[in-house]
C-alpha atoms as a PDB file:
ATOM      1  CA  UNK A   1       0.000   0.000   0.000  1.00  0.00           C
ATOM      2  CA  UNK A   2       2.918   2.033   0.886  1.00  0.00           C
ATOM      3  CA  UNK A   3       4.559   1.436  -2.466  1.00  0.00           C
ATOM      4  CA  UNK A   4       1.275   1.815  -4.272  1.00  0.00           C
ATOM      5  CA  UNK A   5       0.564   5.559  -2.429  1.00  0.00           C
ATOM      6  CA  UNK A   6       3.679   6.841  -3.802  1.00  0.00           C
ATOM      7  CA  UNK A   7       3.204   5.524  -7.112  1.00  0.00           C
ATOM      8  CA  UNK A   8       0.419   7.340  -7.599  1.00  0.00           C
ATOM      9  CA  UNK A   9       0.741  10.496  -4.892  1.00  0.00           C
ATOM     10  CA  UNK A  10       0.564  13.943  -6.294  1.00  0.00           C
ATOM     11  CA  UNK A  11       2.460  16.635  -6.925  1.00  0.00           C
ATOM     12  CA  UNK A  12       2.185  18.698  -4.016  1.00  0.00           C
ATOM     13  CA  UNK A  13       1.530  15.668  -1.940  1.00  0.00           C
ATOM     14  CA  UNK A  14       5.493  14.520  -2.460  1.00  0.00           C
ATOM     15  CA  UNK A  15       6.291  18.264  -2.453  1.00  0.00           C
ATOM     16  CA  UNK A  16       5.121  18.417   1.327  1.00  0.00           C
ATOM     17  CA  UNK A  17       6.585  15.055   2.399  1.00  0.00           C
ATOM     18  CA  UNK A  18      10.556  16.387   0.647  1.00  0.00           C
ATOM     19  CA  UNK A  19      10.272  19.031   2.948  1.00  0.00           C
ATOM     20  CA  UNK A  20       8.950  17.263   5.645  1.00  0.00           C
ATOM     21  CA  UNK A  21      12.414  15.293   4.830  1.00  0.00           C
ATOM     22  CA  UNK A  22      11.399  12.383   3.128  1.00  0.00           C
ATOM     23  CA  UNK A  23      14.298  11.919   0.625  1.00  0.00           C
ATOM     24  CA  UNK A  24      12.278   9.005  -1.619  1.00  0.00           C
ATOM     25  CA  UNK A  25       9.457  11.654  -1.961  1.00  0.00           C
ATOM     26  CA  UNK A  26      12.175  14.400  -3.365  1.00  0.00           C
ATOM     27  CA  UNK A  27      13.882  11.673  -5.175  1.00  0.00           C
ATOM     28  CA  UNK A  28      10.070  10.695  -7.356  1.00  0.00           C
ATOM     29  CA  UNK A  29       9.265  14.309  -7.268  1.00  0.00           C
ATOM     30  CA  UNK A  30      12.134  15.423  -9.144  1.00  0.00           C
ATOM     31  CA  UNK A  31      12.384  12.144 -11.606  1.00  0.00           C
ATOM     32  CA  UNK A  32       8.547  12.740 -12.567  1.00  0.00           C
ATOM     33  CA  UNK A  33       9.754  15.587 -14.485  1.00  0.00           C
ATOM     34  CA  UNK A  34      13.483  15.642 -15.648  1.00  0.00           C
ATOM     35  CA  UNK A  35      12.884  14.049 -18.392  1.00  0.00           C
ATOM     36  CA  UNK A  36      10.563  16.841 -19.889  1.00  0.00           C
ATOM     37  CA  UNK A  37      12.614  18.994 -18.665  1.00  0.00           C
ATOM     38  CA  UNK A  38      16.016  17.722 -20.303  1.00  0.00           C
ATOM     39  CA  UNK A  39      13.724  16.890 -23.524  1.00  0.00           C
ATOM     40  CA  UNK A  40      12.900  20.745 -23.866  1.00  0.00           C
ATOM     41  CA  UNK A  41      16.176  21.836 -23.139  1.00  0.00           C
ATOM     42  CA  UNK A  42      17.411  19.429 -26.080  1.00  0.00           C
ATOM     43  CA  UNK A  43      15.452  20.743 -28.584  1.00  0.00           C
ATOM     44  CA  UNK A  44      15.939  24.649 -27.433  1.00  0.00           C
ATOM     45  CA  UNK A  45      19.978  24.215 -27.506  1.00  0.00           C
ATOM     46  CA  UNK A  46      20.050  21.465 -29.974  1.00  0.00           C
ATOM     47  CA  UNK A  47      23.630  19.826 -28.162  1.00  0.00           C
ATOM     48  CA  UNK A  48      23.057  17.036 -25.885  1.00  0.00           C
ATOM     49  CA  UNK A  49      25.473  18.129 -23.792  1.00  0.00           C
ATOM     50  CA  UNK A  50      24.390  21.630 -23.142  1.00  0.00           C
ATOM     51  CA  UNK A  51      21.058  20.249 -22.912  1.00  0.00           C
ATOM     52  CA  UNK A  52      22.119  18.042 -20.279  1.00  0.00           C
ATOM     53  CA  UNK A  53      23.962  21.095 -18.059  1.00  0.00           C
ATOM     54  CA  UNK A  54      20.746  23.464 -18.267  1.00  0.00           C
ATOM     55  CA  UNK A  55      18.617  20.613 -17.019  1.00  0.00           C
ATOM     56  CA  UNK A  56      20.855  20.138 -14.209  1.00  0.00           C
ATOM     57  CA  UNK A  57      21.457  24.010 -13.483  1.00  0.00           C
ATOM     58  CA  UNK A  58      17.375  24.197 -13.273  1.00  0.00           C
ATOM     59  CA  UNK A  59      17.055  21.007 -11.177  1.00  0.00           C
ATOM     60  CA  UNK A  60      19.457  22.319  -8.350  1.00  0.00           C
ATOM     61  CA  UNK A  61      16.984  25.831  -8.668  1.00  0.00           C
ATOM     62  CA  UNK A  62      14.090  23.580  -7.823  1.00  0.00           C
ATOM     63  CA  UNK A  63      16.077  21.570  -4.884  1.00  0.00           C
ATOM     64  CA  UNK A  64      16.882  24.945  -3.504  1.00  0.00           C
ATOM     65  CA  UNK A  65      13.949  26.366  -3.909  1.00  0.00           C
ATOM     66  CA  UNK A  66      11.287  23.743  -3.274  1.00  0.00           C
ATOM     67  CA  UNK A  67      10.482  25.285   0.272  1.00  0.00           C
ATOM     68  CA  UNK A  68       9.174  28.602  -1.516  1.00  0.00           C
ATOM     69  CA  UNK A  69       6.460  26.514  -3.172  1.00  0.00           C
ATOM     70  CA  UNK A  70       3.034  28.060  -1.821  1.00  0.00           C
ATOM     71  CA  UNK A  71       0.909  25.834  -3.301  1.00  0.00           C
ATOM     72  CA  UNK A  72      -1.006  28.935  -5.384  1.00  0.00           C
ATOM     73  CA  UNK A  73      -0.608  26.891  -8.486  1.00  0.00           C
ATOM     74  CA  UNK A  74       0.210  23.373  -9.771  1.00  0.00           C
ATOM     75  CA  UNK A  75       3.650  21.695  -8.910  1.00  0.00           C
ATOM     76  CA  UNK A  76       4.423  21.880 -12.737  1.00  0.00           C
ATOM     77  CA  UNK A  77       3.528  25.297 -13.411  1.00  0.00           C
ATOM     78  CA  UNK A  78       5.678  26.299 -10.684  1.00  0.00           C
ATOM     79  CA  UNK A  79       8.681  24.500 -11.822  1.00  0.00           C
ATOM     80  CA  UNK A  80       8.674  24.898 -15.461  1.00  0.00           C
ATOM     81  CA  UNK A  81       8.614  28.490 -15.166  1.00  0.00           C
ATOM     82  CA  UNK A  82      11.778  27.945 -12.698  1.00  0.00           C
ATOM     83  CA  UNK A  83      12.649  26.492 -15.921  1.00  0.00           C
ATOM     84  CA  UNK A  84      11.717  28.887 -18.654  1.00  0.00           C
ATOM     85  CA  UNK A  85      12.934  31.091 -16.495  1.00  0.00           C
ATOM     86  CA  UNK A  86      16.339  29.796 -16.701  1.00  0.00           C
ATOM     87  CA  UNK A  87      16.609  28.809 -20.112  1.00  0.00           C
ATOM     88  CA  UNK A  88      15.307  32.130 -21.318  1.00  0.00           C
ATOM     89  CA  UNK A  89      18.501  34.016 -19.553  1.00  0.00           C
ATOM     90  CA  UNK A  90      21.015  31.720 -19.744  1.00  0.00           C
ATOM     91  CA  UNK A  91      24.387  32.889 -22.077  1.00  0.00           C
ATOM     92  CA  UNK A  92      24.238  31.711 -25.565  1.00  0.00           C
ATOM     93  CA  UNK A  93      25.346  28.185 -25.970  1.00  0.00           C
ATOM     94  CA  UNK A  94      27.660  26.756 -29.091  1.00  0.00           C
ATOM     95  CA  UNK A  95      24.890  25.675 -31.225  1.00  0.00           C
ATOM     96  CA  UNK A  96      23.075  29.032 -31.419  1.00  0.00           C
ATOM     97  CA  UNK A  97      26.381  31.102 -31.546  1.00  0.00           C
ATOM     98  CA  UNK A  98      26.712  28.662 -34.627  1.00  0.00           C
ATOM     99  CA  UNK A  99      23.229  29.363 -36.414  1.00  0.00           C
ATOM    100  CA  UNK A 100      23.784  33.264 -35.360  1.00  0.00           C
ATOM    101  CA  UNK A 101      26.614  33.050 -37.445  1.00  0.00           C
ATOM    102  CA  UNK A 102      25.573  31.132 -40.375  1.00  0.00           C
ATOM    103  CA  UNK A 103      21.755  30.688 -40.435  1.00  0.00           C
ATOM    104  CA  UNK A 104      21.799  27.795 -43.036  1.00  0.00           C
ATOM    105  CA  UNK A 105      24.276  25.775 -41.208  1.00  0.00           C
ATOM    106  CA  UNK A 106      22.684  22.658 -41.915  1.00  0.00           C
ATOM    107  CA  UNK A 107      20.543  23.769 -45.039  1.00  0.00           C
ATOM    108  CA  UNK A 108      24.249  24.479 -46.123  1.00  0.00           C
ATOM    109  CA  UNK A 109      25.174  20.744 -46.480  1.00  0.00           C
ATOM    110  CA  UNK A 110      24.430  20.022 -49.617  1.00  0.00           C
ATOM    111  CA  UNK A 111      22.395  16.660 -49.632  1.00  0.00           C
ATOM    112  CA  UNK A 112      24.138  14.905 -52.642  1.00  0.00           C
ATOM    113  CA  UNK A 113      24.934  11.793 -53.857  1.00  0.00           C
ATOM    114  CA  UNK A 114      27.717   9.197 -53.309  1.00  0.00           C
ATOM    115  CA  UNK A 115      29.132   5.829 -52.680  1.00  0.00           C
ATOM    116  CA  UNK A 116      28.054   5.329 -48.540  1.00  0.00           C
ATOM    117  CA  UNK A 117      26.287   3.381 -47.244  1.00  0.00           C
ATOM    118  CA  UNK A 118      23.943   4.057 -44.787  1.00  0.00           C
ATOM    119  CA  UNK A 119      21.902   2.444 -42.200  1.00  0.00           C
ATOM    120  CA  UNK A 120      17.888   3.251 -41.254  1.00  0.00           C
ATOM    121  CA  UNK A 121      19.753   4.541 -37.334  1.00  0.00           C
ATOM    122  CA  UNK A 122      22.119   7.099 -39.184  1.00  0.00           C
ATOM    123  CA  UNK A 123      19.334   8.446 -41.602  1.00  0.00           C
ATOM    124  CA  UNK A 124      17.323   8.281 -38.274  1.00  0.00           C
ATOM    125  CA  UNK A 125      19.829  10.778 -36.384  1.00  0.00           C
ATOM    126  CA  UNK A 126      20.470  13.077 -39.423  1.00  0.00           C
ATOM    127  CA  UNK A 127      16.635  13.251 -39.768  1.00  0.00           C
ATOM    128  CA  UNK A 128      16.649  14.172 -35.865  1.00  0.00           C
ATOM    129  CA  UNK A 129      19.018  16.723 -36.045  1.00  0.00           C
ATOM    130  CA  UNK A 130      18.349  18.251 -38.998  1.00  0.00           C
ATOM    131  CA  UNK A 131      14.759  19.001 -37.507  1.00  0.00           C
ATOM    132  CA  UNK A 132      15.347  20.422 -34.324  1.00  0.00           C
ATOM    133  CA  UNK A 133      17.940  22.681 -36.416  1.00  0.00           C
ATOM    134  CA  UNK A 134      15.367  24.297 -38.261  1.00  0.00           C
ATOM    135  CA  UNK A 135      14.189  25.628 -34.951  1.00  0.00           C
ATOM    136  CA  UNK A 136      17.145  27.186 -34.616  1.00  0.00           C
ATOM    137  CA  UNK A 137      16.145  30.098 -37.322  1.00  0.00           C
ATOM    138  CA  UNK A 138      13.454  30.975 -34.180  1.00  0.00           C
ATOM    139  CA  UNK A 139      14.687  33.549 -31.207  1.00  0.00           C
ATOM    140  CA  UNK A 140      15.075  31.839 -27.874  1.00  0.00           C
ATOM    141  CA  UNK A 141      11.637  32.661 -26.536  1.00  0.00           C
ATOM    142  CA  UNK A 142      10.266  31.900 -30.315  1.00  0.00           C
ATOM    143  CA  UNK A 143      11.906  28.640 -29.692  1.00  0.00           C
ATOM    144  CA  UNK A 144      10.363  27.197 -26.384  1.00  0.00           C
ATOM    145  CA  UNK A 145       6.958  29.034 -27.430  1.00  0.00           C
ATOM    146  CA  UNK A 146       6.914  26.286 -30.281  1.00  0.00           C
ATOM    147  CA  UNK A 147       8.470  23.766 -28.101  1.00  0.00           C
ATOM    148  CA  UNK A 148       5.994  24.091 -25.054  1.00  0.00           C
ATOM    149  CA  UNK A 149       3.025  25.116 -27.192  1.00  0.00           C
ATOM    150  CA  UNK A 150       3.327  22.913 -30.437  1.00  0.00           C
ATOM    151  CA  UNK A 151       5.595  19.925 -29.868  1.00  0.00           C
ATOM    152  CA  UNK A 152       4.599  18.989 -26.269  1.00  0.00           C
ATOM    153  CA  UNK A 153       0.852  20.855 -26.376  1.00  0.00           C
ATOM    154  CA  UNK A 154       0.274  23.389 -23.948  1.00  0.00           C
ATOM    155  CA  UNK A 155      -2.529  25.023 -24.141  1.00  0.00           C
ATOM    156  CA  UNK A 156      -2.897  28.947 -24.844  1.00  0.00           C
ATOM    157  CA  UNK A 157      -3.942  29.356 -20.755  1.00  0.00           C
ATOM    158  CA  UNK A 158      -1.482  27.015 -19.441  1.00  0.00           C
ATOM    159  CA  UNK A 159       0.964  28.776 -22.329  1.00  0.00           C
ATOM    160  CA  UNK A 160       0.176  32.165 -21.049  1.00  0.00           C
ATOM    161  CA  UNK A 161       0.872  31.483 -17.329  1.00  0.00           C
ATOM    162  CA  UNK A 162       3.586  29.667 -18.018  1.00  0.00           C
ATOM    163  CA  UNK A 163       5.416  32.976 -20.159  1.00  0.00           C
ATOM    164  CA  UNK A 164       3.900  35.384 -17.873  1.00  0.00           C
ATOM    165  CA  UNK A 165       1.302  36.767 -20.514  1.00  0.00           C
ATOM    166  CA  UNK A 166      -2.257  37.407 -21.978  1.00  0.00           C
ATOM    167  CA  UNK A 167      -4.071  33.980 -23.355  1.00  0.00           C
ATOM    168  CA  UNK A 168      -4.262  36.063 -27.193  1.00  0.00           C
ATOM    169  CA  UNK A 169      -0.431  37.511 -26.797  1.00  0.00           C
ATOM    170  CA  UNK A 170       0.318  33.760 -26.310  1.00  0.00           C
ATOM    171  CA  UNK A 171      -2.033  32.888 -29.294  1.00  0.00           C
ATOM    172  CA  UNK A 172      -0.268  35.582 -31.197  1.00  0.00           C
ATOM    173  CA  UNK A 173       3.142  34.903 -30.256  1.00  0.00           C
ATOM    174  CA  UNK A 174       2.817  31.004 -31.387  1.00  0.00           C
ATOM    175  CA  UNK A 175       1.366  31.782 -34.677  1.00  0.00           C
ATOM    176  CA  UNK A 176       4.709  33.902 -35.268  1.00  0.00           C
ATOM    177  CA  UNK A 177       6.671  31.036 -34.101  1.00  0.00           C
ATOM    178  CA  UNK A 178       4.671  28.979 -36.478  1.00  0.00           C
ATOM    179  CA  UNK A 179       4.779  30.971 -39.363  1.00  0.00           C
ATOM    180  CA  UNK A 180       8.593  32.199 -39.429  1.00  0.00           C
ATOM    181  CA  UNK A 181       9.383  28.046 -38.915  1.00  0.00           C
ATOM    182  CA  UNK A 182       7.511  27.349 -41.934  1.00  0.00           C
ATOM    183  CA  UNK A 183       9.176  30.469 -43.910  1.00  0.00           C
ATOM    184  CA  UNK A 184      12.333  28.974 -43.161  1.00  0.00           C
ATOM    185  CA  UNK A 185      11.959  25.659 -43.798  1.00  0.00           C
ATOM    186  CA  UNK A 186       9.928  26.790 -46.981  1.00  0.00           C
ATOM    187  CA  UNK A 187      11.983  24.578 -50.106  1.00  0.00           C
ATOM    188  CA  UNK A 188      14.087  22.659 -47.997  1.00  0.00           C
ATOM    189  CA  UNK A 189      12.817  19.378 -46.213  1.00  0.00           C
ATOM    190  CA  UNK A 190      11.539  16.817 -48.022  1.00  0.00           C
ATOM    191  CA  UNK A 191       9.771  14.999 -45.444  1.00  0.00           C
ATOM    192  CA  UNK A 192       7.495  18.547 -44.905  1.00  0.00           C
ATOM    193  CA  UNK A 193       7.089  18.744 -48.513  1.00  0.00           C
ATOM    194  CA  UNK A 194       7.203  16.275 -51.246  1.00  0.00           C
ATOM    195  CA  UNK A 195       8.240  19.329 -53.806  1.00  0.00           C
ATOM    196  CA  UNK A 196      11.382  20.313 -51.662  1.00  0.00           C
ATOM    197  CA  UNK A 197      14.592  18.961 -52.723  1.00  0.00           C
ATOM    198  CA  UNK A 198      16.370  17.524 -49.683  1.00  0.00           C
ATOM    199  CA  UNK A 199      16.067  13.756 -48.990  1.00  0.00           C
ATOM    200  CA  UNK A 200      17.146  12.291 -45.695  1.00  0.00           C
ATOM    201  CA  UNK A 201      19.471   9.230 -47.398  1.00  0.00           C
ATOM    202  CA  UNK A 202      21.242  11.909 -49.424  1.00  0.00           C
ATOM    203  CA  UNK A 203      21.900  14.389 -46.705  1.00  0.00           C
ATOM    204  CA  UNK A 204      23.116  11.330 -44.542  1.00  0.00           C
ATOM    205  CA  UNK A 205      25.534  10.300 -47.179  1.00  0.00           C
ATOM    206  CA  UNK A 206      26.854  14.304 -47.286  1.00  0.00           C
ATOM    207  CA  UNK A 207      26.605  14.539 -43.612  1.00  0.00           C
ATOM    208  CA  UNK A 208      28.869  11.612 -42.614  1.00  0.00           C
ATOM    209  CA  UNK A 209      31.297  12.287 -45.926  1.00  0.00           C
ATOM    210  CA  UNK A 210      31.660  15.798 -44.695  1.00  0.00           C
ATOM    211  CA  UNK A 211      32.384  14.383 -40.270  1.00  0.00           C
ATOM    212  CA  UNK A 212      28.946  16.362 -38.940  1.00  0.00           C
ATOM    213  CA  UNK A 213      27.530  12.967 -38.246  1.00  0.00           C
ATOM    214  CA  UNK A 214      29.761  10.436 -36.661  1.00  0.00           C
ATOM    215  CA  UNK A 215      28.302   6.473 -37.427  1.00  0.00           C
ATOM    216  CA  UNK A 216      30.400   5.406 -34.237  1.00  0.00           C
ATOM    217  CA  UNK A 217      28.766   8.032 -31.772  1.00  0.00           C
ATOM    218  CA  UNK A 218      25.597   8.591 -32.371  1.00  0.00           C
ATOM    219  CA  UNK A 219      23.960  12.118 -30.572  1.00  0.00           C
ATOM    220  CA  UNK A 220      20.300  11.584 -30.986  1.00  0.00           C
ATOM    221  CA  UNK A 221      18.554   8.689 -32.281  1.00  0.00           C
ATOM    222  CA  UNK A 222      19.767   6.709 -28.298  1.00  0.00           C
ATOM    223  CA  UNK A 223      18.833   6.484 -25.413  1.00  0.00           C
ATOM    224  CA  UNK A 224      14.773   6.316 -25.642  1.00  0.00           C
ATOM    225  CA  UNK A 225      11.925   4.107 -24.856  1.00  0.00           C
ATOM    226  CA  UNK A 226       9.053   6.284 -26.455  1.00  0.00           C
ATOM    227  CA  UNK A 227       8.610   8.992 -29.076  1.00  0.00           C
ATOM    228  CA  UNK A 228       6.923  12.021 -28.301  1.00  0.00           C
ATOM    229  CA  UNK A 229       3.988  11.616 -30.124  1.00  0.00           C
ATOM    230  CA  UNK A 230       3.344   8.657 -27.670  1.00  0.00           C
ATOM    231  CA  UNK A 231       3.277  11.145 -24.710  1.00  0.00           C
ATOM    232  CA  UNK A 232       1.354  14.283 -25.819  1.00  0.00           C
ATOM    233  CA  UNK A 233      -2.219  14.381 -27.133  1.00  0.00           C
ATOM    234  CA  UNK A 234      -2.528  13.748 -31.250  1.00  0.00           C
ATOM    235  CA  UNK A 235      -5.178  16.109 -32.137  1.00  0.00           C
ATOM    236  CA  UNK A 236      -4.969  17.804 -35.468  1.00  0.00           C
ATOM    237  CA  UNK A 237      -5.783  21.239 -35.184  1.00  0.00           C
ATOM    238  CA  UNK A 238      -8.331  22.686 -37.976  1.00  0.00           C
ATOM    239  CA  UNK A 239      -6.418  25.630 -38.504  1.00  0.00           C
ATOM    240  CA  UNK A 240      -3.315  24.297 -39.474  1.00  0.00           C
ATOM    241  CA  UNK A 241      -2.633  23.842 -43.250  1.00  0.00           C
ATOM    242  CA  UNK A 242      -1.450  20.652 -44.349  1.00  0.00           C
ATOM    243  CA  UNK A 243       2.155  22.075 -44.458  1.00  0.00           C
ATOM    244  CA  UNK A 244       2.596  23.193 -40.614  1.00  0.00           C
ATOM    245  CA  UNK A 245       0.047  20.113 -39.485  1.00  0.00           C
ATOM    246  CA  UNK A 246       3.172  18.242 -41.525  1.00  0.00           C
ATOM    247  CA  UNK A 247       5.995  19.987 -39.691  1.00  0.00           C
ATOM    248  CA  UNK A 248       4.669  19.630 -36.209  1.00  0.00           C
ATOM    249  CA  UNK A 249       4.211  15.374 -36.612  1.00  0.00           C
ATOM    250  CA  UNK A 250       8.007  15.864 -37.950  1.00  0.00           C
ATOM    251  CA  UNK A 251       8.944  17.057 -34.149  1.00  0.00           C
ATOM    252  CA  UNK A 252       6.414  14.621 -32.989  1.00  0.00           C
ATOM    253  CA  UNK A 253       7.873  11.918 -34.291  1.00  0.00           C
ATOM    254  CA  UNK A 254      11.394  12.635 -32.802  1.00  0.00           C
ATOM    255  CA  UNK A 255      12.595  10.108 -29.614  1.00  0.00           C
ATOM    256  CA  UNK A 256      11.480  11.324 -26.396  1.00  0.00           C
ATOM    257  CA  UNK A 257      15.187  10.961 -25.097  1.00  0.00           C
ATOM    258  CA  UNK A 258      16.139   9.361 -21.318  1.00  0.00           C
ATOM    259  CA  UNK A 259      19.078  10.311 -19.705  1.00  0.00           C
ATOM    260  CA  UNK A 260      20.493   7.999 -16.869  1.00  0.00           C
ATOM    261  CA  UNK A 261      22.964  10.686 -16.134  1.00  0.00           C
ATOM    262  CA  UNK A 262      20.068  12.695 -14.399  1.00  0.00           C
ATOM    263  CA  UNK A 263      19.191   9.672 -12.572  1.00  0.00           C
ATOM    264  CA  UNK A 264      22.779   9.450 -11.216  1.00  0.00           C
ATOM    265  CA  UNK A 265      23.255  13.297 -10.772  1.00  0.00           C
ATOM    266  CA  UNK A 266      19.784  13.422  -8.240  1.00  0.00           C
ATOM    267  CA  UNK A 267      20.472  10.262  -6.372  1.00  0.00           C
ATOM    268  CA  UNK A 268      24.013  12.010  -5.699  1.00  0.00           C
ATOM    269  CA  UNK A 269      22.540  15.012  -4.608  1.00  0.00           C
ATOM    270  CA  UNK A 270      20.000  13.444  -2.311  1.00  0.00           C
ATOM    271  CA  UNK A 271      22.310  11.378  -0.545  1.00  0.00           C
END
């Protein structure tokens, strides 16, 4: 029964029994969500690594913080704008200096033919990557505005508490998201349009040939049990065109990553 209670226990109710000291409470509490957390923070900064330090940085805010929780709102409002928060003023990391630099990083690579062979994991990753990249032509905020609101489904009153705003600014503020996405990715992926030239076995081919993909340590396409369409709710929305309705299944189909190392970095710091 014991087992069973904290199986299932809230929230809040594991928020009040880490501060009444019970480490297994903290312990659930915090593994409930890192995932989420490190899975937004990997498409917002693209590298798993830096992914991997924000998610830490923002889980030390929440051990440290946890006390200040009032209760005035849900657990996971409270601690995803911890998160937003951070991620919102943190310093630019390498992948963005990158794009700020060269916009059409990975557009650049041209997606031609030639003599590798690849396997259906290494198309898998360059697919991966080459998606969340495209995100990449978004500001920061435009960024986890498509993340939280499109990709993992938010809704436009959770969205608007969450970024400290109006229900319609959020509303408005998505469809620009939306609409600069599909601007930029106008031409380019095949996979979001059948007329665009870029096919996922050629860019492989030019992506390994050229060392932005290494075959022997793959970034992406490991360490999951689920996709993320498996974990949000598939609704097609009647005011997307075909095109965007396209481009946001594209994200949805990308793994929903685990990292152990988060596992191993909590139990540490509860102990």
């Amino acid at each position: 029964m014991f087992i069973e209670e904290y199986k299932t226990a809230s929230d809040e109710l594991l928020v009040q029994k880490s501060i009444d000291g019970d480490k297994s409470s903290l312990e659930q509490l915090i593994k409930r969500h890192q995932d989420y957390l490190y899975n937004i923070s990997l498409k917002l900064f693209l590298d798993p690594d830096d992914a991997l330090d924000a998610t830490q940085e923002v889980l030390i805010k929440v051990l440290t913080s946890l006390k200040t929780f009032k209760g005035q709102s849900q657990f996971r409002t409270w601690l995803y704008r911890i998160a937003l928060n951070h991620f919102l003023n943190m310093p630019k990391k390498k992948i963005e200096l990158v794009f700020e630099h060269n916009p059409e990083t990975y557009a650049g690579f041209a997606a031609t033919e030639n003599t590798i062979e690849v396997s259906e994991n290494e198309k898998e990753e360059v697919r991966i990557m080459c998606s969340t990249a495209m995100l990449m032509c978004l500001d920061r905020e435009q960024r986890l505005i498509y993340i939280i609101g499109e990709i993992f489904g938010a809704d436009h009153l959770l969205g608007a508490e969450l970024f400290n705003t109006t229900p319609a600014n959020y509303r408005v503020k998505l469809h620009r998201a939306k609409a600069d996405l599909l601007s930029f990715s106008s031409g380019k992926c095949g996979l979001i349009n059948e007329s665009n030239p870029c096919r996922c076995q050629k860019k492989t081919k030019s992506m390994i040939a050229q060392g932005i993909v290494d075959r022997n340590k793959l970034l992406f396409n490991t360490d999951y049990k689920q996709k993320i369409k498996e974990l949000v709710s598939m609704r097609k929305d009647e005011v997307n065109d075909e095109i965007q309705l396209r481009m946001k299944e594209l994200f949805w189909d990308s793994p929903f990553q685990i990292k152990t190392e988060l596992n191993t970095f909590i139990e540490g710091i509860i102990k």
